[in-house]
Protein backbone atom coordinates (compact mmCIF):
# COMPACT_ATOMS: atom_id res chain seq x y z
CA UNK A 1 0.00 0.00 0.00
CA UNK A 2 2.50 2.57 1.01
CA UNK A 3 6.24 2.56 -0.56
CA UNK A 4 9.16 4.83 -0.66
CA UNK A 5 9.90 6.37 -3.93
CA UNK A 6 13.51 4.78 -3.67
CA UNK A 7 13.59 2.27 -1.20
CA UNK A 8 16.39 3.01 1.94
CA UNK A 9 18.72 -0.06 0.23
CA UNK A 10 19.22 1.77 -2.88
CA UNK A 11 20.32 4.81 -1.49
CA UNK A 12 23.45 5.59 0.62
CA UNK A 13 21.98 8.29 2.56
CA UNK A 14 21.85 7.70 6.56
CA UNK A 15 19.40 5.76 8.03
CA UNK A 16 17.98 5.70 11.81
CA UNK A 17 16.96 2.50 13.63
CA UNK A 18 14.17 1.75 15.98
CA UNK A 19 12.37 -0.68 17.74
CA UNK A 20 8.39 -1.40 17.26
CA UNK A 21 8.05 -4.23 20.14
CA UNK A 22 10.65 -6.83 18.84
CA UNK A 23 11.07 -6.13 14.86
CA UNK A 24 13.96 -3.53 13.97
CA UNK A 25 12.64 -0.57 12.14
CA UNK A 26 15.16 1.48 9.80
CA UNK A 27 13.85 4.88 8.51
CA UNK A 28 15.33 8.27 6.93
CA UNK A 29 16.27 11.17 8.81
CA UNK A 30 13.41 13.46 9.48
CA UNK A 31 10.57 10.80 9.00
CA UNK A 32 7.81 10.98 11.22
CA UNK A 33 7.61 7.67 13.22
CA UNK A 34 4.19 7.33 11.54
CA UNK A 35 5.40 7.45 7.93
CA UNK A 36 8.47 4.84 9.08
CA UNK A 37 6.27 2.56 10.25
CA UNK A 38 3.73 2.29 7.25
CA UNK A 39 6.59 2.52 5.06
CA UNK A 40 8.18 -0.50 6.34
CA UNK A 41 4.56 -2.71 6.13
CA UNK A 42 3.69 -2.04 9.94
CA UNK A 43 0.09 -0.53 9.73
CA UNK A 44 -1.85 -1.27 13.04
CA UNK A 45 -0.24 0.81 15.42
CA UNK A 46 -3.06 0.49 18.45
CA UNK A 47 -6.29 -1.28 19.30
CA UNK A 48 -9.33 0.76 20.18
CA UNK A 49 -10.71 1.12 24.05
CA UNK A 50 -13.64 -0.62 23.84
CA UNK A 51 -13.93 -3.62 20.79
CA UNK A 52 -9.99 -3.40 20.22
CA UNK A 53 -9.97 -2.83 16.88
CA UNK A 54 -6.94 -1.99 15.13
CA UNK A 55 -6.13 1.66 13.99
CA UNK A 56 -3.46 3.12 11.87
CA UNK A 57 -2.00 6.65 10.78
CA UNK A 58 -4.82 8.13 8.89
CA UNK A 59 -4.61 12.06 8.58
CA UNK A 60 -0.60 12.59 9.02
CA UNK A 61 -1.32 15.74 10.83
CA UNK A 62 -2.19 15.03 14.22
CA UNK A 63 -5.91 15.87 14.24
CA UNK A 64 -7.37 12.28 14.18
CA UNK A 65 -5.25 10.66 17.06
CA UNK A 66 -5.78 7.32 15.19
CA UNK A 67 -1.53 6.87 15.39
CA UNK A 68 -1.54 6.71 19.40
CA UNK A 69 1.66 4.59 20.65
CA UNK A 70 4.13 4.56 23.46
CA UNK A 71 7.81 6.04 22.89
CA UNK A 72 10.19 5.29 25.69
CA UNK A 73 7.37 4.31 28.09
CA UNK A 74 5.14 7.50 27.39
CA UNK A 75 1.95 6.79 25.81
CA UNK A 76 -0.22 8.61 24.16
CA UNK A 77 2.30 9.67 21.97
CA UNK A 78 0.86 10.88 18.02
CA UNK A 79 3.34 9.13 15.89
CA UNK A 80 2.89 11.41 13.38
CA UNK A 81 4.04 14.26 15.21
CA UNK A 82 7.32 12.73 16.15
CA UNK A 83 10.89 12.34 14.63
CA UNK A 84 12.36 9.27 14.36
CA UNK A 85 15.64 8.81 15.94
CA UNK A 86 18.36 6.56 16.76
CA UNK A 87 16.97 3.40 19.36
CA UNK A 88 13.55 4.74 19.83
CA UNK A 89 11.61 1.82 21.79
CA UNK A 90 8.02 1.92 20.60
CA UNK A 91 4.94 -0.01 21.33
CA UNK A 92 1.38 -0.46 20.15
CA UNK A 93 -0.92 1.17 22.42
CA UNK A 94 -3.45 -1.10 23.83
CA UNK A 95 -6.99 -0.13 24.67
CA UNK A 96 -7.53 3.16 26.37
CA UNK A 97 -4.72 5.72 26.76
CA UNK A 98 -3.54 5.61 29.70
CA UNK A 99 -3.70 9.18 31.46
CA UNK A 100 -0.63 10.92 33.93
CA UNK A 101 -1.25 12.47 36.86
């Protein structure tokens, strides 16, 4: 569905690595962790409160909240508002955001 224009192995510009739960993400430089993770086939990036559906990026401006996940142990985190960079841990968000205090 989604695809790079030229895919990161046929380029030799720098690339950034991250973790989504246990697979090994590689991006570009200045992606949003939303576009990394549909461009490398990851889609579903949390499960709805109450039937757990799964959602995924959908307006790539940070009005929907569809692209909710947890970065470094905060959640509710709009991965299409964030950079990617260099050993990120991120996680699906499961269910209803969790809220600080």
């Amino acid at each position: 569905m989604f695809k790079r224009l030229s895919p990161l192995d046929t380029t030799t510009d720098p690339v950034v690595t991250f973790h989504f739960g246990d697979q090994v993400v590689t991006a570009r430089p200045g992606d949003s962790l939303a576009a990394a993770l549909l461009a490398s086939g990851i889609s579903i990036c949390r499960t709805t409160p109450v039937s757990n559906a799964p959602r995924a990026p959908y307006c790539m401006m940070g009005v929907c909240f569809e692209c909710l996940v947890e970065v470094d142990g905060n959640p509710n985190v709009q991965a299409c508002q964030v950079e990617v960079r260099d050993g990120m841990q991120v996680h699906m968000q499961q269910g209803a955001r969790r809220l600080s205090l």
